[in-house]
PDB file of N, CA and C in Angstrom:
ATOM      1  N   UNK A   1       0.837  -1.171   0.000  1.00  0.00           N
ATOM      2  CA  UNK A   1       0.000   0.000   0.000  1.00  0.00           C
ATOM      3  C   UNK A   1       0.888   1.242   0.000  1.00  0.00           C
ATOM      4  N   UNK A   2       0.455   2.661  -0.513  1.00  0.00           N
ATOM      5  CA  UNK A   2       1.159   3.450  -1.281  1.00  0.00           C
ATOM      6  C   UNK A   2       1.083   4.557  -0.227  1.00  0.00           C
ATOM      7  N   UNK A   3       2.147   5.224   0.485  1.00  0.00           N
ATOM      8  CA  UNK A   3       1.758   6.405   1.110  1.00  0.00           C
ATOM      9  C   UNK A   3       0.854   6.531   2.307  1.00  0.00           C
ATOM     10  N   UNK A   4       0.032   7.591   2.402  1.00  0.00           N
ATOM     11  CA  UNK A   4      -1.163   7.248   3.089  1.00  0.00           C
ATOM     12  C   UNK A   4      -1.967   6.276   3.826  1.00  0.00           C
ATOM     13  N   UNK A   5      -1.706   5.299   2.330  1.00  0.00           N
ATOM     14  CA  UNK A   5      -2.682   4.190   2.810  1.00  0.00           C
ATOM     15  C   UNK A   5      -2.757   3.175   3.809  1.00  0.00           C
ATOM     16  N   UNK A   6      -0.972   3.118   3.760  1.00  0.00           N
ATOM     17  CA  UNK A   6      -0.381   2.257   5.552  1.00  0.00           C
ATOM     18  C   UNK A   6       0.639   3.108   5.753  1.00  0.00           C
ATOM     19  N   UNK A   7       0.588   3.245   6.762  1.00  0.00           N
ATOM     20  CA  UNK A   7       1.293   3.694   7.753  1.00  0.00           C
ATOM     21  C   UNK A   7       1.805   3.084   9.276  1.00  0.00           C
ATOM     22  N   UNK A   8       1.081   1.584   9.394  1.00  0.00           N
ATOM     23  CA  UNK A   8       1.358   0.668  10.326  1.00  0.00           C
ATOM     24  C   UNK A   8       1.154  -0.732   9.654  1.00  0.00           C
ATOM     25  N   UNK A   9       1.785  -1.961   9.900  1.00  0.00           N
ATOM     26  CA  UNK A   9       1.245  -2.909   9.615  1.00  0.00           C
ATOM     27  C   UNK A   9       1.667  -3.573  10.774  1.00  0.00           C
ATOM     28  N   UNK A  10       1.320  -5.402  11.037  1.00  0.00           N
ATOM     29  CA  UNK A  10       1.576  -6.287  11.928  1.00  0.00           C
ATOM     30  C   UNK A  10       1.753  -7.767  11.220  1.00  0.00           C
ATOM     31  N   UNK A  11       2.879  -8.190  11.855  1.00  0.00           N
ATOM     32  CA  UNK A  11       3.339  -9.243  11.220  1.00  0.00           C
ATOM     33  C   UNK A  11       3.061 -10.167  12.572  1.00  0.00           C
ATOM     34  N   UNK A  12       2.088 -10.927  12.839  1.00  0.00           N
ATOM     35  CA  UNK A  12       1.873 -11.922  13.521  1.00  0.00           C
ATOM     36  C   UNK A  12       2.976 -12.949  13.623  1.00  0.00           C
ATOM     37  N   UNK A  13       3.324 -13.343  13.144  1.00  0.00           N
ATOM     38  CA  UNK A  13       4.082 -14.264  13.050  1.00  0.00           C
ATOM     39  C   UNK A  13       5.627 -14.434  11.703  1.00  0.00           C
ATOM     40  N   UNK A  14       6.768 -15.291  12.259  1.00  0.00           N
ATOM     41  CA  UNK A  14       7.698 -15.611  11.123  1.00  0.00           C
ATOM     42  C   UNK A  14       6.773 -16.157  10.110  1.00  0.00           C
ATOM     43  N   UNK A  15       7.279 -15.331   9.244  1.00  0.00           N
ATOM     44  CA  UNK A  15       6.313 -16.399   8.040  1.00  0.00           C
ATOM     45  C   UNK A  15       7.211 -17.722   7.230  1.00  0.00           C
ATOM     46  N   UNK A  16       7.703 -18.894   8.441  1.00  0.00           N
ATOM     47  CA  UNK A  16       8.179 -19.955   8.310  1.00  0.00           C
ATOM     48  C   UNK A  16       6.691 -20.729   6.960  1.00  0.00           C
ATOM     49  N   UNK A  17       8.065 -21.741   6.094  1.00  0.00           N
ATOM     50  CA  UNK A  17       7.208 -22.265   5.054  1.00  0.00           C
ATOM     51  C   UNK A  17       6.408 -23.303   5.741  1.00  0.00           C
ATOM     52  N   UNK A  18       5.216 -23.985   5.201  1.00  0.00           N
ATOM     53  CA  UNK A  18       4.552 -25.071   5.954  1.00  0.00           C
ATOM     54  C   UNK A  18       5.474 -26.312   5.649  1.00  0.00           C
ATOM     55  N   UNK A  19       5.877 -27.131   6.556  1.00  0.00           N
ATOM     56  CA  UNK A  19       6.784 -28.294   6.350  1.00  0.00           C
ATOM     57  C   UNK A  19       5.858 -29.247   6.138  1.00  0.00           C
ATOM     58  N   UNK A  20       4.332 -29.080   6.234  1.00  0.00           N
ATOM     59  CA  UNK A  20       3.202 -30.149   5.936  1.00  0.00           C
ATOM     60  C   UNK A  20       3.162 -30.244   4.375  1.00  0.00           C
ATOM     61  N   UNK A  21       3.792 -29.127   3.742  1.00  0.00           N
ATOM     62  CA  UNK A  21       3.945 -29.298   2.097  1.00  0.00           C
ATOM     63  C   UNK A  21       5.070 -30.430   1.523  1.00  0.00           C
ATOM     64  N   UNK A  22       4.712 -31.299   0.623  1.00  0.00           N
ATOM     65  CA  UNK A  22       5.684 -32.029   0.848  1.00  0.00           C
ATOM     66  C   UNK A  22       7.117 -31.725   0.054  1.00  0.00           C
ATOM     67  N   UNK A  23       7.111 -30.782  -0.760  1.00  0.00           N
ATOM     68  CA  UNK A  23       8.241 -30.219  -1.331  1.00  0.00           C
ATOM     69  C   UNK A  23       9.334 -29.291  -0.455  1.00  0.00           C
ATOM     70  N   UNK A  24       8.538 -28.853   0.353  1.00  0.00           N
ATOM     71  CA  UNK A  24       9.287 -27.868   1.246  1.00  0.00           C
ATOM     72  C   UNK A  24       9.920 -29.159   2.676  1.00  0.00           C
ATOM     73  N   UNK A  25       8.863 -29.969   2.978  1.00  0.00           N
ATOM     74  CA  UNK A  25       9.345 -30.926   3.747  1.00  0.00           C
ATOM     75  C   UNK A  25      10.958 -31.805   2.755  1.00  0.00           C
ATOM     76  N   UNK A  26      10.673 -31.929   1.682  1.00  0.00           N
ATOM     77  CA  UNK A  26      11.845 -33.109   1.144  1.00  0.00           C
ATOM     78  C   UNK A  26      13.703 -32.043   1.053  1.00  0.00           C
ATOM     79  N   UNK A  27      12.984 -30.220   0.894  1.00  0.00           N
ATOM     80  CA  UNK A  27      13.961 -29.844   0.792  1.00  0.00           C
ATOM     81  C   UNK A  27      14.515 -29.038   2.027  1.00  0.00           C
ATOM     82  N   UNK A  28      13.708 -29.247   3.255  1.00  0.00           N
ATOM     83  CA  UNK A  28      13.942 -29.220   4.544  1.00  0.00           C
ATOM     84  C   UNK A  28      15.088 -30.288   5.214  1.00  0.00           C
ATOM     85  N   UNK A  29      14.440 -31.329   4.368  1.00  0.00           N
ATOM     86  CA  UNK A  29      15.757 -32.852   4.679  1.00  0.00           C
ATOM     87  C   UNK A  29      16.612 -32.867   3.656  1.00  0.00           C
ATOM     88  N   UNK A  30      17.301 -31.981   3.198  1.00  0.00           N
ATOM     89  CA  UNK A  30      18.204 -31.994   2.277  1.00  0.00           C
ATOM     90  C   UNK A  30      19.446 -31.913   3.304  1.00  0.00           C
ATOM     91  N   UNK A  31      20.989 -31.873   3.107  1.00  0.00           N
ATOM     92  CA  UNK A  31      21.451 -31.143   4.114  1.00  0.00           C
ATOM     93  C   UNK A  31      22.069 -29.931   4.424  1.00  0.00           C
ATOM     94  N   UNK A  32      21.443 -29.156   3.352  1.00  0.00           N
ATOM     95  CA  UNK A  32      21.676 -27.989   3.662  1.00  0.00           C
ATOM     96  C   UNK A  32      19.978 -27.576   3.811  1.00  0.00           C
ATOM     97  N   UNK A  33      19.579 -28.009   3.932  1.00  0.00           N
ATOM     98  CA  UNK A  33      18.156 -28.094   4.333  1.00  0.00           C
ATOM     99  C   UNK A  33      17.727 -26.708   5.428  1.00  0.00           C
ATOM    100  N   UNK A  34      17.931 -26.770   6.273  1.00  0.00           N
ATOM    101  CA  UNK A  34      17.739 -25.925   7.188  1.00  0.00           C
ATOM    102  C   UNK A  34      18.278 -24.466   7.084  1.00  0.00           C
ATOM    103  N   UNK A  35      19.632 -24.366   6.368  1.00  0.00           N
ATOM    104  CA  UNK A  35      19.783 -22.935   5.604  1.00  0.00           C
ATOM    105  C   UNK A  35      18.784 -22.591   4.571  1.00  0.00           C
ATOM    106  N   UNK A  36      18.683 -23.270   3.813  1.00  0.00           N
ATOM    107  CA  UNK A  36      17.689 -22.926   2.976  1.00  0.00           C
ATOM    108  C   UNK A  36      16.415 -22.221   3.576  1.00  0.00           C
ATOM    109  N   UNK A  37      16.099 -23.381   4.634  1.00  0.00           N
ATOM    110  CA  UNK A  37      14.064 -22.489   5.379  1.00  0.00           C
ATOM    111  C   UNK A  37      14.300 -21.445   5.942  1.00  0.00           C
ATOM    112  N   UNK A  38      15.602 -21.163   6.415  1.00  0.00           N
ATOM    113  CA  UNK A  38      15.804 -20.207   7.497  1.00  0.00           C
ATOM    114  C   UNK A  38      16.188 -18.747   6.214  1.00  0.00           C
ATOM    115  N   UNK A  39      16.922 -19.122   5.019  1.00  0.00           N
ATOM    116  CA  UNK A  39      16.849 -18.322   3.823  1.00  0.00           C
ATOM    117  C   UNK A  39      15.198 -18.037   3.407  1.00  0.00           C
ATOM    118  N   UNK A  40      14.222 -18.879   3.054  1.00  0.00           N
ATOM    119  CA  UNK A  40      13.345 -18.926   2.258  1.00  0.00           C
ATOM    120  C   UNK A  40      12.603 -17.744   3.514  1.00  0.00           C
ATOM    121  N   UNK A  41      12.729 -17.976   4.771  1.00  0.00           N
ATOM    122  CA  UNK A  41      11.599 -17.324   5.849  1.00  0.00           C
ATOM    123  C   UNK A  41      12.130 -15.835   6.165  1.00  0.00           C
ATOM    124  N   UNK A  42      13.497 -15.774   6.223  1.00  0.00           N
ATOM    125  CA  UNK A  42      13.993 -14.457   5.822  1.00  0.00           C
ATOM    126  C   UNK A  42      13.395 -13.488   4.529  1.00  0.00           C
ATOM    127  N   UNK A  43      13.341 -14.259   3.668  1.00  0.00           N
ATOM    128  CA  UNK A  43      13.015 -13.734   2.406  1.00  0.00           C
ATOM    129  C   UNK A  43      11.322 -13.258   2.352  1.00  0.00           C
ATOM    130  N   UNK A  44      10.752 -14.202   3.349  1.00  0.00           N
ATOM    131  CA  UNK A  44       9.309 -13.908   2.887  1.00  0.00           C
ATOM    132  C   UNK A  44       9.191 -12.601   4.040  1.00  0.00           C
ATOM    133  N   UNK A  45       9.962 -13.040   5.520  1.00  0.00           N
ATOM    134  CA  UNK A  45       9.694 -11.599   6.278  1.00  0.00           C
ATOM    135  C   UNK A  45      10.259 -10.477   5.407  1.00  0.00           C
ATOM    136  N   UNK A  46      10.865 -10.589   4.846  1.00  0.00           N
ATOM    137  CA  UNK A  46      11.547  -8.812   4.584  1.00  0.00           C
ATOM    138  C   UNK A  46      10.781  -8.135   3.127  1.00  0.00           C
ATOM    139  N   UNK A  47      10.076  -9.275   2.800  1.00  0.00           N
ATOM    140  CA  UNK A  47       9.186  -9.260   1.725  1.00  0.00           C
ATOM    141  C   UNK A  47       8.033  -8.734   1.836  1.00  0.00           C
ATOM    142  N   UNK A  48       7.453  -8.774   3.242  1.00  0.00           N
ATOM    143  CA  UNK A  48       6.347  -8.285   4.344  1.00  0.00           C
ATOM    144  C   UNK A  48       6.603  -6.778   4.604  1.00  0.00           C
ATOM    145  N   UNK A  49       7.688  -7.217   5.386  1.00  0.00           N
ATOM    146  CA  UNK A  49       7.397  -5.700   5.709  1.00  0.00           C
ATOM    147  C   UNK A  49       7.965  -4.458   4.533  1.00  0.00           C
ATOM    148  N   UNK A  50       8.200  -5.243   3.767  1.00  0.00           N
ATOM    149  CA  UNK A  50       8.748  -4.085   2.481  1.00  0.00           C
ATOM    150  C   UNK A  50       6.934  -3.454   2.502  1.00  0.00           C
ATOM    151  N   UNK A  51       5.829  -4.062   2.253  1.00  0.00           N
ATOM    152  CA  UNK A  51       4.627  -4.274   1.629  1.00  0.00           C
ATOM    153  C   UNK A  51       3.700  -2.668   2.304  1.00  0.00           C
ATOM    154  N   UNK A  52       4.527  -2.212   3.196  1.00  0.00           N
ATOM    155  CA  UNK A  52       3.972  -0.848   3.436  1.00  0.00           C
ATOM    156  C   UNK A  52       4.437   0.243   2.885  1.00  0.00           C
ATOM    157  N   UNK A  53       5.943  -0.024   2.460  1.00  0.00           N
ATOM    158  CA  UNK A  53       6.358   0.991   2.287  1.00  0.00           C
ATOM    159  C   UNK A  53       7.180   1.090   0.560  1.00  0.00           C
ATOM    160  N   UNK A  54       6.355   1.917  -0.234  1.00  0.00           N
ATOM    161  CA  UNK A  54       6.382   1.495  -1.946  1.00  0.00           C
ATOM    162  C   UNK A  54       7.727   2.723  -2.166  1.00  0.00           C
ATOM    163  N   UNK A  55       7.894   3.725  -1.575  1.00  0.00           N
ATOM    164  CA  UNK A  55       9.040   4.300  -2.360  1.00  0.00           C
ATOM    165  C   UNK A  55       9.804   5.057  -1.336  1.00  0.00           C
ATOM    166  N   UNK A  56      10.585   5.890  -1.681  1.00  0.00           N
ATOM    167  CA  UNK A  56      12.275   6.255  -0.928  1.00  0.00           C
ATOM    168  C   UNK A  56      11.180   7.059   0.271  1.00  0.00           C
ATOM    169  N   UNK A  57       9.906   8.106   0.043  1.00  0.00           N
ATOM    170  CA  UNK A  57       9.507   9.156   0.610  1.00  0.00           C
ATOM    171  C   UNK A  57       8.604   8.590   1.875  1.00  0.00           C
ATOM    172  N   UNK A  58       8.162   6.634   1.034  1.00  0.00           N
ATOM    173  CA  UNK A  58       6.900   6.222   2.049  1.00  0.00           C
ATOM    174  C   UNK A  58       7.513   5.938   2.976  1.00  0.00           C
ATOM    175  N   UNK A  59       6.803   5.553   4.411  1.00  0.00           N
ATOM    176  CA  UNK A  59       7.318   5.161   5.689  1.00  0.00           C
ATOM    177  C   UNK A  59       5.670   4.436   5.750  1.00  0.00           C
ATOM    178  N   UNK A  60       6.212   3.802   6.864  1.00  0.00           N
ATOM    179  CA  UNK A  60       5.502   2.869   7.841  1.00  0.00           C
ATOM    180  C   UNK A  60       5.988   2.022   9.260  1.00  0.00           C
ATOM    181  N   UNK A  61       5.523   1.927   9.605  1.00  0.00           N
ATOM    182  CA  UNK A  61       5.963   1.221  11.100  1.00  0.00           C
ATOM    183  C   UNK A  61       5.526   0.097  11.072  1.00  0.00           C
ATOM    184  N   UNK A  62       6.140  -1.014  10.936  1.00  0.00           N
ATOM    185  CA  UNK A  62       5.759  -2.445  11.337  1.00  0.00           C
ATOM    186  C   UNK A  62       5.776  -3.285  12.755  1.00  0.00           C
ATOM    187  N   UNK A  63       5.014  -3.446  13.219  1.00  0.00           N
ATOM    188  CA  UNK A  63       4.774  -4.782  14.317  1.00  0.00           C
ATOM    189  C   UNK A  63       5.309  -5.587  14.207  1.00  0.00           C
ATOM    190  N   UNK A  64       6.022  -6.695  14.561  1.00  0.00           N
ATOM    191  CA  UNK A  64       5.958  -8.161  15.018  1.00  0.00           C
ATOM    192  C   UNK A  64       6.203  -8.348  16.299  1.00  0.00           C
ATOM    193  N   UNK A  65       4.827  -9.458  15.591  1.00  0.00           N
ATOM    194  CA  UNK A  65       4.371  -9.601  17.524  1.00  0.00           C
ATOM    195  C   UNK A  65       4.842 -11.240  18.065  1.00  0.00           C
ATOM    196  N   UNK A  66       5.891 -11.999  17.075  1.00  0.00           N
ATOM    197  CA  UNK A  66       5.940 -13.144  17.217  1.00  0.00           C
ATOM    198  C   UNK A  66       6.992 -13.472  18.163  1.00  0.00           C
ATOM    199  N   UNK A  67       6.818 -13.811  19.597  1.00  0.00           N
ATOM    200  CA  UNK A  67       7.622 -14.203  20.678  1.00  0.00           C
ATOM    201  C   UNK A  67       8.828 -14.646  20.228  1.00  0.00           C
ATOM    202  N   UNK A  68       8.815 -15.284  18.891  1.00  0.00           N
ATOM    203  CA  UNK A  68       9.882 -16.041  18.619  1.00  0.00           C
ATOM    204  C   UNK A  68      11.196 -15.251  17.761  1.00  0.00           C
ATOM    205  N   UNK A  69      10.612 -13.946  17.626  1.00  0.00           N
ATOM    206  CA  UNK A  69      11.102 -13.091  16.751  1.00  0.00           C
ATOM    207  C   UNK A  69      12.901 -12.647  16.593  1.00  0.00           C
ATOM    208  N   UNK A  70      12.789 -12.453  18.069  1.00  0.00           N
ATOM    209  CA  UNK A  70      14.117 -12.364  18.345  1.00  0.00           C
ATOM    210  C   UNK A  70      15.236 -13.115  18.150  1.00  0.00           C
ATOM    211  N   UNK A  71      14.636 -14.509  18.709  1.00  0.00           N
ATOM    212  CA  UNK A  71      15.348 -15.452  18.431  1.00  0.00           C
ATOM    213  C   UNK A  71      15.789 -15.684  16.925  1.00  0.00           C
ATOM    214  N   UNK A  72      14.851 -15.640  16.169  1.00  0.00           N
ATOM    215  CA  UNK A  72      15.186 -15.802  14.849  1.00  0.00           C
ATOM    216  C   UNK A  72      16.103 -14.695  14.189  1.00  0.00           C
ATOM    217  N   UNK A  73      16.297 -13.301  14.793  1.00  0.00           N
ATOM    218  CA  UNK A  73      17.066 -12.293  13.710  1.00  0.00           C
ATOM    219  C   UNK A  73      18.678 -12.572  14.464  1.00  0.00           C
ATOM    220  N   UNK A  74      18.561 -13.303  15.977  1.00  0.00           N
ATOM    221  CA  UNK A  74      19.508 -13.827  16.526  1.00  0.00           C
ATOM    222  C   UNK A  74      20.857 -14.646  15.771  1.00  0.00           C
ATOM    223  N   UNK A  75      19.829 -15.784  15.116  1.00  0.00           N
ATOM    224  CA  UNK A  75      20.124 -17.229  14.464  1.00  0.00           C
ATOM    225  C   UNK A  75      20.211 -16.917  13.271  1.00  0.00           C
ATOM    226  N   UNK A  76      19.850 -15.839  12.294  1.00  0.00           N
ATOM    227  CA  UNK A  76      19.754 -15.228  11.189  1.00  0.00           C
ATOM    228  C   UNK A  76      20.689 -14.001  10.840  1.00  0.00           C
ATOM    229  N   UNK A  77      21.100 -13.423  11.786  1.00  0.00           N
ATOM    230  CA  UNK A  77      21.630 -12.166  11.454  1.00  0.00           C
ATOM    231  C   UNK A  77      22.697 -11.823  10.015  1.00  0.00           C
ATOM    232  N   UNK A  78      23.450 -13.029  10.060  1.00  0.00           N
ATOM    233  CA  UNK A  78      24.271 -13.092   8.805  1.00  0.00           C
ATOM    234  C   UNK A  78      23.428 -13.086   7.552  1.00  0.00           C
ATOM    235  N   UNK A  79      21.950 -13.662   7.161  1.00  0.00           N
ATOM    236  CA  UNK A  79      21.285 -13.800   6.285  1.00  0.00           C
ATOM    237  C   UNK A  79      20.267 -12.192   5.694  1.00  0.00           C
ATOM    238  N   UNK A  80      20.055 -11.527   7.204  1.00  0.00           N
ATOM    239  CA  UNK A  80      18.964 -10.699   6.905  1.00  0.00           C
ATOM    240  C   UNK A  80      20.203  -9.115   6.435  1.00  0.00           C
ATOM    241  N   UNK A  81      19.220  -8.648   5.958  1.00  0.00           N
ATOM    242  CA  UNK A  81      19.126  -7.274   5.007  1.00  0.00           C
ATOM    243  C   UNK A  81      20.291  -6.579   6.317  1.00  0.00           C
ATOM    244  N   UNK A  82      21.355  -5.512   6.402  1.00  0.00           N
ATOM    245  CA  UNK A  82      22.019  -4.774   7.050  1.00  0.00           C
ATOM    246  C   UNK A  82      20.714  -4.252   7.607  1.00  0.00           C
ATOM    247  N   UNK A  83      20.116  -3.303   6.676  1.00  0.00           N
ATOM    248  CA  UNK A  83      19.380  -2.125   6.531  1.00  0.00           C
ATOM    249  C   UNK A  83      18.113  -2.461   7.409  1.00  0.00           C
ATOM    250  N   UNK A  84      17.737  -3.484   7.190  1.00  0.00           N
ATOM    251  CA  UNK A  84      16.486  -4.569   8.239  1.00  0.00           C
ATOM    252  C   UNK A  84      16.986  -4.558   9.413  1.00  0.00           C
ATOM    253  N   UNK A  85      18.181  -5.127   9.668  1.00  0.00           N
ATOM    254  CA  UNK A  85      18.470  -4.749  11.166  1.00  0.00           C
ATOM    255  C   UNK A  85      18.649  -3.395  12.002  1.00  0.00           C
ATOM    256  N   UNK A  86      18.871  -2.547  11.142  1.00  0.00           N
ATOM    257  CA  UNK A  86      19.392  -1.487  11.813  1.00  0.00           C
ATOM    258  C   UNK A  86      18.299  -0.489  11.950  1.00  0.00           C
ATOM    259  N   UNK A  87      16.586  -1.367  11.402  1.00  0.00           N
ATOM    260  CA  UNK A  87      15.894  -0.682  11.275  1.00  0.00           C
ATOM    261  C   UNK A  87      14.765  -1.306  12.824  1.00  0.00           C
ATOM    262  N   UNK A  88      15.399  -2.171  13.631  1.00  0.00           N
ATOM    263  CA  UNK A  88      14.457  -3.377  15.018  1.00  0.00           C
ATOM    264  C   UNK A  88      14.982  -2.143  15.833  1.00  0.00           C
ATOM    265  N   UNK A  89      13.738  -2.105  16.292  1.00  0.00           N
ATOM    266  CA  UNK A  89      13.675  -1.321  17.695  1.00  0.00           C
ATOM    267  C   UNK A  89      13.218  -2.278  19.033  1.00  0.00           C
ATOM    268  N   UNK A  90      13.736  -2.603  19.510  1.00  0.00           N
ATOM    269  CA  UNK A  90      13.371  -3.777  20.672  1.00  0.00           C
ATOM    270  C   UNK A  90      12.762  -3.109  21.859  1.00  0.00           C
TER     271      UNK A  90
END
């Protein structure tokens, strides 16, 4: 949404892939398996919260409210965006 139109969003949760899929399950057991989900779930969060903010001028403030959150930019930090991190306010 463009401007105006958000100005807040909320990310409930990592948006981890469903491992009940069975493609994402076979390449979960690969062995690099687990870089990969922890790549693929990076990719879909920063993909999220891009989704408020469309150009250099828009802003927005994003939520996440997922307990687990921390932990993950913890275990991730080498993977996620500089610019993503330096943008967590804890």
């Amino acid at each position: 949404m463009k401007d105006d139109l958000s100005r807040f969003q909320i990310i409930v949760k990592v948006p981890y892939a469903n491992l009940g899929d069975r493609w994402i399950d076979a390449r979960f057991n690969r062995p690099d398996g687990r870089k990969w989900y922890n790549w693929l779930s990076a990719l879909h969060l920063v993909q999220a919260y891009g989704r408020s903010v469309r150009s250099d001028n828009d802003w927005a403030f994003t939520y996440i409210l997922d307990s687990g959150f921390a932990r993950f930019v913890n275990v991730n930090r080498q993977i996620l965006p500089t610019w993503f991190i330096e943008c967590i306010k804890w």
